[in-house]
C-alpha atoms as a PDB file:
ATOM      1  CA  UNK A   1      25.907  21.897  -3.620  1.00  0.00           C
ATOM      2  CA  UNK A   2      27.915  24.033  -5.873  1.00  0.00           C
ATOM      3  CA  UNK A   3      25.810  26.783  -8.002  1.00  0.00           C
ATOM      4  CA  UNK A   4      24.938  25.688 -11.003  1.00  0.00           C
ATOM      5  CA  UNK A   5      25.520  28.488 -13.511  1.00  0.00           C
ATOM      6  CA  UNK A   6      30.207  28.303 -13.093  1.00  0.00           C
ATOM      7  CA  UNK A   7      29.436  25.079 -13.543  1.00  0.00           C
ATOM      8  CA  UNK A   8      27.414  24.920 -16.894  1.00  0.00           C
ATOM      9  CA  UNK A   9      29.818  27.764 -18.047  1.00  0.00           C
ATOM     10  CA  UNK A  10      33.030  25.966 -17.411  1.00  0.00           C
ATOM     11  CA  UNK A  11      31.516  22.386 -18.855  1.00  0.00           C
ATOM     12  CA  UNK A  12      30.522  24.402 -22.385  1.00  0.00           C
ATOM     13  CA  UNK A  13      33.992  26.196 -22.378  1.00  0.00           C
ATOM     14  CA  UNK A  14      35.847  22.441 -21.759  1.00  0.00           C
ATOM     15  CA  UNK A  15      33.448  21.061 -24.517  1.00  0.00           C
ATOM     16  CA  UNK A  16      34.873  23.615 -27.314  1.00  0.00           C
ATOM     17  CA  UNK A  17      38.361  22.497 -25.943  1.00  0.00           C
ATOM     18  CA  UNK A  18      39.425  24.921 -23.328  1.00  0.00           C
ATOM     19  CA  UNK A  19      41.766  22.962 -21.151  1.00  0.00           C
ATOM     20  CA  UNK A  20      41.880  25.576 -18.445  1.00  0.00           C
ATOM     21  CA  UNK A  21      37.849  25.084 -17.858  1.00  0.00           C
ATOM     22  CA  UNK A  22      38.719  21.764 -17.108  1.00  0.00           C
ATOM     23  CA  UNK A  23      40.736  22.530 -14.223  1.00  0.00           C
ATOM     24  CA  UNK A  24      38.923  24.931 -12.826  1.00  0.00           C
ATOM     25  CA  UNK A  25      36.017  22.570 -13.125  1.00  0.00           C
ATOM     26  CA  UNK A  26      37.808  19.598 -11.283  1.00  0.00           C
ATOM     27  CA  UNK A  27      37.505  21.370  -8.128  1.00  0.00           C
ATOM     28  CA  UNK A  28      33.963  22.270  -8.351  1.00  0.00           C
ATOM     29  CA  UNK A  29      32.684  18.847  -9.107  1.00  0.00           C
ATOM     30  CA  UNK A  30      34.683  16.532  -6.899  1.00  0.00           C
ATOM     31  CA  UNK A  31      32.405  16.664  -3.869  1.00  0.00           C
ATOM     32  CA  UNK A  32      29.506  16.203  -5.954  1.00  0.00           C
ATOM     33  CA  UNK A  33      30.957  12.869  -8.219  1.00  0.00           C
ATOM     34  CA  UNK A  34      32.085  11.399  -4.275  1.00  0.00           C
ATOM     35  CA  UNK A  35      28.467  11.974  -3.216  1.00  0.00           C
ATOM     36  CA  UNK A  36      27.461   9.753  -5.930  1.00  0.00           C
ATOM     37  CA  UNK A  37      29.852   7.289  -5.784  1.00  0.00           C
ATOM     38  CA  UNK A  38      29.041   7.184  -2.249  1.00  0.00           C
ATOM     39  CA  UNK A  39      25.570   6.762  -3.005  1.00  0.00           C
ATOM     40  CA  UNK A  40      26.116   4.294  -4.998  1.00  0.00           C
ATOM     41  CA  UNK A  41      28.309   2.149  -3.318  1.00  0.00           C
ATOM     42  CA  UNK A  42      25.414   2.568  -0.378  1.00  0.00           C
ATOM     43  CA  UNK A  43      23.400  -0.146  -2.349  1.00  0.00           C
ATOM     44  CA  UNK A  44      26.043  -2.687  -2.021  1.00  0.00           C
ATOM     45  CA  UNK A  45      27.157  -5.069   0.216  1.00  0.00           C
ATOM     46  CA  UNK A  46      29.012  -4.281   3.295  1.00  0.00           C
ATOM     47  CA  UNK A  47      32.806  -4.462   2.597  1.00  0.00           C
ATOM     48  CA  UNK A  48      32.967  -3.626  -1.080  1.00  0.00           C
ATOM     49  CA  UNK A  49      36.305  -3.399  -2.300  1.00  0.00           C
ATOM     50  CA  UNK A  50      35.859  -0.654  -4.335  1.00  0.00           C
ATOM     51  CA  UNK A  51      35.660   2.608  -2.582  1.00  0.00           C
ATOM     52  CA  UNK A  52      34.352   6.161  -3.038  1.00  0.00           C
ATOM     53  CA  UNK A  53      37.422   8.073  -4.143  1.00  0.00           C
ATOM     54  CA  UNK A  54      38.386   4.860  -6.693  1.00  0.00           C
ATOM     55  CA  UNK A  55      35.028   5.180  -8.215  1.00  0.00           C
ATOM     56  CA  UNK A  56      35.300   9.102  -8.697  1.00  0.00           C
ATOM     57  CA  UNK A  57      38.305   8.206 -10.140  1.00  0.00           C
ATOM     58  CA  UNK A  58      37.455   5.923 -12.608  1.00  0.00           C
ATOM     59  CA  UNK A  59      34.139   7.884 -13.764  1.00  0.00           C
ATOM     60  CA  UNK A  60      36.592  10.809 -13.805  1.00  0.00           C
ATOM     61  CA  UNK A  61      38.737   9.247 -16.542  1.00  0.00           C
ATOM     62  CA  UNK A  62      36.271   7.825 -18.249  1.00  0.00           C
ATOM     63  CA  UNK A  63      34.576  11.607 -18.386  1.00  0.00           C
ATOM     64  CA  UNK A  64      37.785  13.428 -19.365  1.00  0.00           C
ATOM     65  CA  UNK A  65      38.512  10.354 -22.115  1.00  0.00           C
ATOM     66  CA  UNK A  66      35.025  11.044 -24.341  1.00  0.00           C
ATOM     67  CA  UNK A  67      35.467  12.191 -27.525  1.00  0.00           C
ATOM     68  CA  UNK A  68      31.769  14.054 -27.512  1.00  0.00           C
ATOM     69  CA  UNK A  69      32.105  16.482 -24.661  1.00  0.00           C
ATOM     70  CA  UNK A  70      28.755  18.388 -25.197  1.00  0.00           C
ATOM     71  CA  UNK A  71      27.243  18.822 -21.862  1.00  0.00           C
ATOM     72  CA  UNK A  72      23.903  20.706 -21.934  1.00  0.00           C
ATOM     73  CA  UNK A  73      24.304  21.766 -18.625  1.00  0.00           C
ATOM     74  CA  UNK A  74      24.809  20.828 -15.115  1.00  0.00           C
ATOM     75  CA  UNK A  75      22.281  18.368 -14.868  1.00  0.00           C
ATOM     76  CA  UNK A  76      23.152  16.425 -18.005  1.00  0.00           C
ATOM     77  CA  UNK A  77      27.218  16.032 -16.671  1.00  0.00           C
ATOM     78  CA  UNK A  78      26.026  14.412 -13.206  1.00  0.00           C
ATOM     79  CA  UNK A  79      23.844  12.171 -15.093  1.00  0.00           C
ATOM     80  CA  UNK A  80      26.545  11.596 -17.270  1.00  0.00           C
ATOM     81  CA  UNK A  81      28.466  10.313 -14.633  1.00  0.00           C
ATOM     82  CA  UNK A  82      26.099   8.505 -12.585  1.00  0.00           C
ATOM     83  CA  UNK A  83      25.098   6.500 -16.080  1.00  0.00           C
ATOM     84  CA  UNK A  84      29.111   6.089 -15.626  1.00  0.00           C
ATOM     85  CA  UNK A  85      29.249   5.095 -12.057  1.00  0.00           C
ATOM     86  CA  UNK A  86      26.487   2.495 -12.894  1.00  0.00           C
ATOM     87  CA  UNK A  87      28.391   0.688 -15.785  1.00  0.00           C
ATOM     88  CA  UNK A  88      31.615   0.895 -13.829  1.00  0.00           C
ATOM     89  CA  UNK A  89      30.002  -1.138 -10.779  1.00  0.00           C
ATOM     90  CA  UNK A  90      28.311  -3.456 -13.596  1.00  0.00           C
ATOM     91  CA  UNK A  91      31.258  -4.519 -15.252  1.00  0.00           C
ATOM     92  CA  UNK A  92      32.928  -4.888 -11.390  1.00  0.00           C
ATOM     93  CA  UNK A  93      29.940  -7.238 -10.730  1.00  0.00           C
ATOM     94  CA  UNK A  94      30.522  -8.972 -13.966  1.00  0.00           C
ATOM     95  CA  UNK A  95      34.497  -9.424 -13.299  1.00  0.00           C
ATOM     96  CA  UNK A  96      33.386 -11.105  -9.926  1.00  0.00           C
ATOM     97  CA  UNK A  97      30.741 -13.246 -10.688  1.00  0.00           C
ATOM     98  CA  UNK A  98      33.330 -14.612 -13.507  1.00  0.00           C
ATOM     99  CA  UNK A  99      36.387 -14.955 -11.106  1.00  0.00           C
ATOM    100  CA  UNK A 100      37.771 -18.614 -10.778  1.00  0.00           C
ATOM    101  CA  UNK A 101      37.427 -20.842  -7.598  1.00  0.00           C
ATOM    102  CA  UNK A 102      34.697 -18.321  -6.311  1.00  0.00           C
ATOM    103  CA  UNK A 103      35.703 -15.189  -7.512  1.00  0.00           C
ATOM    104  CA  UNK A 104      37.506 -13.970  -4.861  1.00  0.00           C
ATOM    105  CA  UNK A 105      34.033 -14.786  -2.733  1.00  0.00           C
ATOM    106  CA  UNK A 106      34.575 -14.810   1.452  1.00  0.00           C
ATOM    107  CA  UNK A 107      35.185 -18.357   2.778  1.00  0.00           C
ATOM    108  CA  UNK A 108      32.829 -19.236   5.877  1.00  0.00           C
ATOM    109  CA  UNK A 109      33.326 -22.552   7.995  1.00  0.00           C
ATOM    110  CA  UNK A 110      30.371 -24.193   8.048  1.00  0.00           C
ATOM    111  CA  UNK A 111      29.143 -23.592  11.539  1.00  0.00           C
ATOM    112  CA  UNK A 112      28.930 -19.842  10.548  1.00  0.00           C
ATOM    113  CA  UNK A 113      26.533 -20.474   7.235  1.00  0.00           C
ATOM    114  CA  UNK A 114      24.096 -18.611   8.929  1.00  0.00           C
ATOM    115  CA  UNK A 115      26.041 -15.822   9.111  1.00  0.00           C
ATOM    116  CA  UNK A 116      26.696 -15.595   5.248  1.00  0.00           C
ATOM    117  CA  UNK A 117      25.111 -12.456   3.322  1.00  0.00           C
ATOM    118  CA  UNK A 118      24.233 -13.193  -0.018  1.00  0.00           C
ATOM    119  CA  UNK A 119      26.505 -12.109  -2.996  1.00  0.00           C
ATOM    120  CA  UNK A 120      25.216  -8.564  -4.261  1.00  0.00           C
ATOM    121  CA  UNK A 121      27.230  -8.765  -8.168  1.00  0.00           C
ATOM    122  CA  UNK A 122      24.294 -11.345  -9.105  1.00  0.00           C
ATOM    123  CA  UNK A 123      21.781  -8.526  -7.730  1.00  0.00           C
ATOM    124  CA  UNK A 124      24.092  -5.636  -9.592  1.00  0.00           C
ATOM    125  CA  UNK A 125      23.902  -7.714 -12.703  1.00  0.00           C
ATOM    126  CA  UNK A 126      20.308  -8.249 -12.431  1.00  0.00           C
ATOM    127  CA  UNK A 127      19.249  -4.898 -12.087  1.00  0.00           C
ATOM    128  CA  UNK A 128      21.032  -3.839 -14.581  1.00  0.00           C
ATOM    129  CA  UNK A 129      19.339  -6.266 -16.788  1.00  0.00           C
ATOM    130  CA  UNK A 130      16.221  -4.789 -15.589  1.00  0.00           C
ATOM    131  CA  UNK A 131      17.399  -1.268 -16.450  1.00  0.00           C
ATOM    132  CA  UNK A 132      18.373  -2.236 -19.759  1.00  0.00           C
ATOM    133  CA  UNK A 133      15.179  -4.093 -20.560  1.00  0.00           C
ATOM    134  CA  UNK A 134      13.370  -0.517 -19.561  1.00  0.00           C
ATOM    135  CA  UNK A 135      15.579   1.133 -21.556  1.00  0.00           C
ATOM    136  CA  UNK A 136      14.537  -0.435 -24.672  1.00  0.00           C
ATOM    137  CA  UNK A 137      10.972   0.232 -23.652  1.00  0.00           C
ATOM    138  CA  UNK A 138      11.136   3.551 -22.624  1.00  0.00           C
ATOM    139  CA  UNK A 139      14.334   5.412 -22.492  1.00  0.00           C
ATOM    140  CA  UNK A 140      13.224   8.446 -20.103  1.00  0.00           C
ATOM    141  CA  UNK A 141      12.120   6.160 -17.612  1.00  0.00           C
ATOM    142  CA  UNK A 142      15.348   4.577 -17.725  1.00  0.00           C
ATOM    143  CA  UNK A 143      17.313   7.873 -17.419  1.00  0.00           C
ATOM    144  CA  UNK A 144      15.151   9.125 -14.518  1.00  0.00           C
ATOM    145  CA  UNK A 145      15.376   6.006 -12.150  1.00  0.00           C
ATOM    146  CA  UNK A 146      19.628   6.603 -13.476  1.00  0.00           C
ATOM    147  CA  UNK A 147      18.939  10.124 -12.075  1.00  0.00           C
ATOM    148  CA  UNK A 148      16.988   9.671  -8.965  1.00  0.00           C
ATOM    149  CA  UNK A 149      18.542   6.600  -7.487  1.00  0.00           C
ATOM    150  CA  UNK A 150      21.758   6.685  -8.743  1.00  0.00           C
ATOM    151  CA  UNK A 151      22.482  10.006  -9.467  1.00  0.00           C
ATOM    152  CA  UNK A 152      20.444  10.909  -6.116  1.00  0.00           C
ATOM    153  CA  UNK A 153      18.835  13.917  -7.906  1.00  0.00           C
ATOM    154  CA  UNK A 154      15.699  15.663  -7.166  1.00  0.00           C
ATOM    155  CA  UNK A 155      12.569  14.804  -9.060  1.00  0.00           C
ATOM    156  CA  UNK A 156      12.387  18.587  -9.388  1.00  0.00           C
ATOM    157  CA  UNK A 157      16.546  18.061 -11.252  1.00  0.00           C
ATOM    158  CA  UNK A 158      15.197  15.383 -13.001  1.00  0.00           C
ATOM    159  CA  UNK A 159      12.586  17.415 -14.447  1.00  0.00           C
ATOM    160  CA  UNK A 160      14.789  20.330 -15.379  1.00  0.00           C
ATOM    161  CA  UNK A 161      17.333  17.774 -16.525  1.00  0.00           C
ATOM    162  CA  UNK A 162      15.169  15.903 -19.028  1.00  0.00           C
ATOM    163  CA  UNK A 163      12.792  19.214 -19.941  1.00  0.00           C
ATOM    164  CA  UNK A 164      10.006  17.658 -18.355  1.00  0.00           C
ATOM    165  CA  UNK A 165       7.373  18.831 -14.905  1.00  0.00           C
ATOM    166  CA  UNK A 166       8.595  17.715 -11.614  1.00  0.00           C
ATOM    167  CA  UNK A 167       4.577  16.075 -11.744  1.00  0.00           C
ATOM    168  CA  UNK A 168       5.831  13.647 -14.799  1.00  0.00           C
ATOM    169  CA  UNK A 169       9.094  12.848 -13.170  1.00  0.00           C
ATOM    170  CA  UNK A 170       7.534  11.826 -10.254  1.00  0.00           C
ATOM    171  CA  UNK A 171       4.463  10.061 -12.203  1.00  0.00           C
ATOM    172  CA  UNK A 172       7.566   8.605 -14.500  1.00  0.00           C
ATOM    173  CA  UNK A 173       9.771   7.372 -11.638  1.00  0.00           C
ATOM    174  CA  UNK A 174       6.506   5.696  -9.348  1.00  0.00           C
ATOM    175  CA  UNK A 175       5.707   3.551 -12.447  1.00  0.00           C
ATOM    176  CA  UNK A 176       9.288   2.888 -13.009  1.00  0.00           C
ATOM    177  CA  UNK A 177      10.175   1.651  -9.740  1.00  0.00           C
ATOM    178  CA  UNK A 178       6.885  -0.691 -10.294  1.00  0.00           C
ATOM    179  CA  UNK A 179       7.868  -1.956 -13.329  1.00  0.00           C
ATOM    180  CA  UNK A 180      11.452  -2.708 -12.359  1.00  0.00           C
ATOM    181  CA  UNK A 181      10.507  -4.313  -8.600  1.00  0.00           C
ATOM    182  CA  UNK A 182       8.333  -6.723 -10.771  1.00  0.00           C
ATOM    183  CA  UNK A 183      11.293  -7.763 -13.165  1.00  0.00           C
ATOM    184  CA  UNK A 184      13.620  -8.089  -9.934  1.00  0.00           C
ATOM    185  CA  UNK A 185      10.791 -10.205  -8.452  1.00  0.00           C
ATOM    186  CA  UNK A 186      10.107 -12.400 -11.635  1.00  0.00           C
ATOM    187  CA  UNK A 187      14.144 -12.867 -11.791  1.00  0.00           C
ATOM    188  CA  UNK A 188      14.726 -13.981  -7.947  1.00  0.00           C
ATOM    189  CA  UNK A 189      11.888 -16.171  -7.989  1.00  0.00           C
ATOM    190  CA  UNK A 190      12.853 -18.049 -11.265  1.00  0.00           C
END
């Protein structure tokens, strides 16, 4: 993982407008946005037509397009861009669940209905639902199951991330992860 301090430096020199910090920055950061996107993309279904590199990409855009560009530090850009990653994949989800004559969904002859996986957007969709639900209720919770499980931080980079122990990020995330399994429960079984 690249050290922390370059990169803190060159995100609060590209948030006061230096153009240059943003290219040296690119290079520094691209391995870590592809681990996330990977991670991300990890979670859904095999054969997702959106890949790694296109995910980076759009996250990437989206970063470089904000009009507030006041990163904190290190931390605070990844989450950033995992919060990024996760909308991205939403609206994806959204698109196809909404697609006409099945939404672009796999066509399996009948003798192979066995074979079928279910379609993950619903479960994307749902989630997020979930997360946004928690959100309302408690925002840090929100941001550190966004950190851990899609940003694939640390509890202890959680912690550091939100200003809070690595004891109440791990507390915080256990009765997070309740909470949501619960909602994703009460929403499969209706």
């Amino acid at each position: 993982m690249p050290e922390a301090q370059p990169i803190t430096r060159l995100l609060i020199e590209w948030g006061e407008g230096s153009e240059a910090a943003l290219d040296q920055l690119t290079p520094l950061v691209y391995d870590e946005l592809r681990k996330l996107a990977r991670n991300y993309l990890s979670r859904e279904r095999p054969g997702h037509t959106l890949q790694p590199t296109a995910l980076v990409h759009e996250a990437y855009l989206r970063l470089v397009d904000q009009d507030q560009r006041t990163w904190q530090n290190r931390a605070h850009f990844f989450g950033v861009a995992a919060h990024l990653m996760r909308l991205i994949l939403v609206d994806w989800a959204r698109k196809t669940r909404a697609g006409k004559r099945g939404g672009g969904a796999l066509r399996v002859p009948l003798e192979d209905i066995s074979e079928a996986t279910p379609a993950r957007p619903d479960e994307m969709l749902a989630l997020d639902e979930a997360l946004s639900e928690l959100e309302a209720m408690d925002a840090r919770k929100a941001k550190i199951i966004e950190l851990r499980y899609f940003g694939g931080m640390t509890a202890e980079e959680v912690g550091q991330s939100l200003g809070v122990s690595t004891t109440i990020a791990e507390r915080e995330t256990r009765l997070a992860r309740l909470w949501l399994r619960r909602q994703m429960n009460a929403r499969t079984t209706a």
